[in-house]
C-alpha atoms as a PDB file:
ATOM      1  CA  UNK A   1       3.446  -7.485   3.344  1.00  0.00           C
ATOM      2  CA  UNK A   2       1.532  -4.390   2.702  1.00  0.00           C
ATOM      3  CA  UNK A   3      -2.162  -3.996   2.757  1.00  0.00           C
ATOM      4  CA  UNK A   4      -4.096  -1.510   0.728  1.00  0.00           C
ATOM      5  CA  UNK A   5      -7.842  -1.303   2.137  1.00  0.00           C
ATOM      6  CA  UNK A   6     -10.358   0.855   1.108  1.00  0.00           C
ATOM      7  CA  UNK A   7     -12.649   1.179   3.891  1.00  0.00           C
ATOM      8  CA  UNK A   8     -15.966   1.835   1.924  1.00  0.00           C
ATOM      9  CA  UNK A   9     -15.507  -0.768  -0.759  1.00  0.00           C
ATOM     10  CA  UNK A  10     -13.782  -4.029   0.813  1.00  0.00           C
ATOM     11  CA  UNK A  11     -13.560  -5.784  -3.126  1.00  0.00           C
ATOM     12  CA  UNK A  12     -10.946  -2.696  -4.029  1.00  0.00           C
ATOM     13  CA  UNK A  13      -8.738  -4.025  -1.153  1.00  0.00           C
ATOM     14  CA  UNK A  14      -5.338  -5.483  -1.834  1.00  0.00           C
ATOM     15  CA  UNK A  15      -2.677  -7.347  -0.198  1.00  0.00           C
ATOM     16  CA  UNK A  16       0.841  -6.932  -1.917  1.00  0.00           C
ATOM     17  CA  UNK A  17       4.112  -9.279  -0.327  1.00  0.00           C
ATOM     18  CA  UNK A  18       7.384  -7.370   0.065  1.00  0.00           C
ATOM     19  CA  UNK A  19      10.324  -8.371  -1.996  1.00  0.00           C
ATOM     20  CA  UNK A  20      13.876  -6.941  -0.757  1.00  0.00           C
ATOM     21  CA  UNK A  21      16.171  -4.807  -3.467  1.00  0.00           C
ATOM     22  CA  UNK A  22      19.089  -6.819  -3.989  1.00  0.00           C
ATOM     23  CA  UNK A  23      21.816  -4.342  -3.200  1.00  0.00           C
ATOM     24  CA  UNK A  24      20.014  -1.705  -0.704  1.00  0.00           C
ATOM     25  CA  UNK A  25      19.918  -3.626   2.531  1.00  0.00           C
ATOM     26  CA  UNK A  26      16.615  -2.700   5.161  1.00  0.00           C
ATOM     27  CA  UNK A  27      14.627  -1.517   1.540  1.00  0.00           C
ATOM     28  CA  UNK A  28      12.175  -3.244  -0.118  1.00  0.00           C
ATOM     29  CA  UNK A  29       9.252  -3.149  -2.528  1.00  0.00           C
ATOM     30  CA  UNK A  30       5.918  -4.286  -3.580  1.00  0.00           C
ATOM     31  CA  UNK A  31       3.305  -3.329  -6.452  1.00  0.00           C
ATOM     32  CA  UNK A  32      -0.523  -2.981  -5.738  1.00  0.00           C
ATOM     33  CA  UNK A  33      -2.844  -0.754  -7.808  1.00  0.00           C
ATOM     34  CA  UNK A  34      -4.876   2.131  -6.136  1.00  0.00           C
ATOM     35  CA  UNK A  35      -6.753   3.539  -8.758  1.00  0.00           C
ATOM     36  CA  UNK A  36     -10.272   4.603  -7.287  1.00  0.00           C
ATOM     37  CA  UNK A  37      -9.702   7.963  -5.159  1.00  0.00           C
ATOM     38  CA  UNK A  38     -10.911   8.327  -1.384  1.00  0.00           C
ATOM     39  CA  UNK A  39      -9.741   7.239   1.833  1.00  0.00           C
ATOM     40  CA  UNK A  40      -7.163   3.914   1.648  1.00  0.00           C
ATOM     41  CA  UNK A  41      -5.107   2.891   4.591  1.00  0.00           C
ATOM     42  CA  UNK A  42      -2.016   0.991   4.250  1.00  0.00           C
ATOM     43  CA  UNK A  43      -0.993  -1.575   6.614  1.00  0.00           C
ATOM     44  CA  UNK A  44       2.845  -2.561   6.406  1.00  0.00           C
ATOM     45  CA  UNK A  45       3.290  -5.708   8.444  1.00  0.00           C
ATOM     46  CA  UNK A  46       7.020  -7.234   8.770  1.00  0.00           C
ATOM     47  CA  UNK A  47       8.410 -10.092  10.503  1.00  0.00           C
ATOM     48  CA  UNK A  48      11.898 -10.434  11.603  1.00  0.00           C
ATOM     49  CA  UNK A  49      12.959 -13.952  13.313  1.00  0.00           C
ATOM     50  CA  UNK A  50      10.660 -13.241  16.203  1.00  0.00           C
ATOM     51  CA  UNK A  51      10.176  -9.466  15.614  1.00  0.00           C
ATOM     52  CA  UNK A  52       7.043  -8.076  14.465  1.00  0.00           C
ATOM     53  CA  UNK A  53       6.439  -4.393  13.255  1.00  0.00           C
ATOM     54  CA  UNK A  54       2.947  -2.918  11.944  1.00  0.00           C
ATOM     55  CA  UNK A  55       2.373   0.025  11.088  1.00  0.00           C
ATOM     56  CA  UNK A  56      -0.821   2.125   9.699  1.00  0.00           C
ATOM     57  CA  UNK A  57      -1.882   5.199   8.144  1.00  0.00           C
ATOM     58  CA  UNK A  58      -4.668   6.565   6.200  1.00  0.00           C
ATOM     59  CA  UNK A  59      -4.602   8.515   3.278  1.00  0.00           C
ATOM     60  CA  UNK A  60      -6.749  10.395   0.953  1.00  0.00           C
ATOM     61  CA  UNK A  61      -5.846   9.482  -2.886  1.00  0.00           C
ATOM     62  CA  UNK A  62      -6.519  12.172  -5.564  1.00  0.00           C
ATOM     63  CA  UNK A  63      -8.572  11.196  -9.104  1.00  0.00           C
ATOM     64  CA  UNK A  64      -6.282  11.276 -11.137  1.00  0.00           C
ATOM     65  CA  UNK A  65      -6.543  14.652 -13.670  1.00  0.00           C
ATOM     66  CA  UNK A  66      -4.228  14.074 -16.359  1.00  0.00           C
ATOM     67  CA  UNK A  67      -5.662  13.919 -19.960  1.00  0.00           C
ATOM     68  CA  UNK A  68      -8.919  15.241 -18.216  1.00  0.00           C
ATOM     69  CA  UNK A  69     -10.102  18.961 -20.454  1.00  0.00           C
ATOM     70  CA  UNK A  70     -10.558  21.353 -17.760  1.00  0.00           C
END
């Protein structure tokens, strides 16, 4: 599953499950919406049989500009 969690508001956070690409073995995909800007971090946490991988980083998302008049 991934984990989108925005530290300063927890009600924005969002938990999306993983879903493997028939056809591209090892790749997989999942859809969760991060539409306010600021700092996020993602969480990817997989389980193999009795492996376990985790992984985090945090990002800084951009507004969004388009259709904005400069």
């Amino acid at each position: 599953r991934l984990l989108a969690i925005r530290p300063s508001n927890e009600r924005l956070n969002q938990r999306g499950e993983l879903v493997a690409l028939p056809g591209h073995a090892g790749r997989y995909r999942t859809l969760i919406r991060v539409d306010e800007p600021g700092a996020w971090e993602f969480r990817l946490d997989a389980t193999q049989q009795s492996l376990r991988f985790v992984h985090a980083v945090r990002l800084s998302v951009a507004s969004d500009l388009r259709g904005v008049a400069p």
